[in-house]
N, C-alpha and C. Protein backbone atom coordinates (compact mmCIF):
# COMPACT_ATOMS: atom_id res chain seq x y z
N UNK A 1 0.84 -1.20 0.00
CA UNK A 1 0.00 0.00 0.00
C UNK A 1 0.88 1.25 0.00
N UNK A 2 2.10 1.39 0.96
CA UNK A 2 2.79 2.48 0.92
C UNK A 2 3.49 2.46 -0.64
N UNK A 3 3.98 1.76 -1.20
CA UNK A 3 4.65 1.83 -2.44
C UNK A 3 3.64 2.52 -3.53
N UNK A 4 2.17 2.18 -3.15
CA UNK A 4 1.21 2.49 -4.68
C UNK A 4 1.38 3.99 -3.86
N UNK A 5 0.99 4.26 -3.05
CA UNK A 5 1.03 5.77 -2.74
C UNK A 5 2.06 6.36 -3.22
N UNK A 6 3.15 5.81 -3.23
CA UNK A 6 4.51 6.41 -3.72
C UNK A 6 4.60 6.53 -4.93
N UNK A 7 3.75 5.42 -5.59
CA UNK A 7 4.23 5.41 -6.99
C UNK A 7 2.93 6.24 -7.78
N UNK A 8 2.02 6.34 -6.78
CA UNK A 8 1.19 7.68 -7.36
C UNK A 8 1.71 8.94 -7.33
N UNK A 9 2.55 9.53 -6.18
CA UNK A 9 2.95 10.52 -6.01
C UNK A 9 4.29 10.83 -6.90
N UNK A 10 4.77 10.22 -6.82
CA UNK A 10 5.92 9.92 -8.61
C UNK A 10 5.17 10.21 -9.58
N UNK A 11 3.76 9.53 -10.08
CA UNK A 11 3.54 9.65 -11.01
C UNK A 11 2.65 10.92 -11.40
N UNK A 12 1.99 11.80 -10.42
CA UNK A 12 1.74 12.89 -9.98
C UNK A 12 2.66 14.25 -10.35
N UNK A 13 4.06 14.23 -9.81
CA UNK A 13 5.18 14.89 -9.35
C UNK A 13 6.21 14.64 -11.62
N UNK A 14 6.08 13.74 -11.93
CA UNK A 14 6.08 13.41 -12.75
C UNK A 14 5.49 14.06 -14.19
N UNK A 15 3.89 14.21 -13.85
CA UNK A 15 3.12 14.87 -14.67
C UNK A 15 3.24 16.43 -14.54
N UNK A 16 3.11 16.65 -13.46
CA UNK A 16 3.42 18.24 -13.59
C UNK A 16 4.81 18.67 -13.75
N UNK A 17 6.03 18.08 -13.49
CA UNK A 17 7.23 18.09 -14.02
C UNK A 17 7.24 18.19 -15.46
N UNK A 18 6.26 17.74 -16.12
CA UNK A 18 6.37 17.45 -17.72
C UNK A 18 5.58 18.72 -18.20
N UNK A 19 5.19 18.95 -17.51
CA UNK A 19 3.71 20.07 -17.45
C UNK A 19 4.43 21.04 -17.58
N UNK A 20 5.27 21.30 -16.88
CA UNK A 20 6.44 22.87 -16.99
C UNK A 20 6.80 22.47 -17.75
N UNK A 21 7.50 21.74 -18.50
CA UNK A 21 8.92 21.63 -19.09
C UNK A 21 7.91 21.93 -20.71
N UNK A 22 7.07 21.16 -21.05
CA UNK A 22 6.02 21.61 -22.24
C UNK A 22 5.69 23.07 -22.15
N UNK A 23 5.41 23.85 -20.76
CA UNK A 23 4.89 25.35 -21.23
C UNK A 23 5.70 25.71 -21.41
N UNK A 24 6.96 25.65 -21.09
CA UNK A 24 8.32 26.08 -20.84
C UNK A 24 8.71 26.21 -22.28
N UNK A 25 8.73 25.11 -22.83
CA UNK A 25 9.41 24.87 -24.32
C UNK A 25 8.05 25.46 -25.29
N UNK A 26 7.08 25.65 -24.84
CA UNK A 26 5.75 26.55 -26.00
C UNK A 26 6.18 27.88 -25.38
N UNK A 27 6.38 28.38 -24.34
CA UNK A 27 6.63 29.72 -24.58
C UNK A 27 8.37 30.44 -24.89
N UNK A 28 9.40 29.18 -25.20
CA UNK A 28 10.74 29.85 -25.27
C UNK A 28 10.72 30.66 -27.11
N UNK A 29 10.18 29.64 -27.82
CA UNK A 29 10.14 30.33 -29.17
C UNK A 29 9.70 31.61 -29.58
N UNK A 30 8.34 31.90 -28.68
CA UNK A 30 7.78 33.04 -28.89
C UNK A 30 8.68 33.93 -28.58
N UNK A 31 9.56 33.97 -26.80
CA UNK A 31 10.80 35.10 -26.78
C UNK A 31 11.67 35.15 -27.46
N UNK A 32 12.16 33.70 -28.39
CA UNK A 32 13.56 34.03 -29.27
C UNK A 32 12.72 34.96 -30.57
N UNK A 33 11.76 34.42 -30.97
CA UNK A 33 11.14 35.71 -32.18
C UNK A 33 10.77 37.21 -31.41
């Protein structure tokens, strides 16, 4: 039980990690133009 919690919170921590890194990389182009 403690591991699925963990491995939700990974997979949680995970998604919004990816979540920046995508707005991140949609808004760098607009500042280099």
């Amino acid at each position: 039980m403690i591991d699925s919690e963990r491995f939700k919170f990974r997979s949680i921590f995970t998604w919004m990690v990816n979540c920046e890194i995508s707005s991140e990389t949609d808004r760098m182009p607009v500042e280099n133009e």
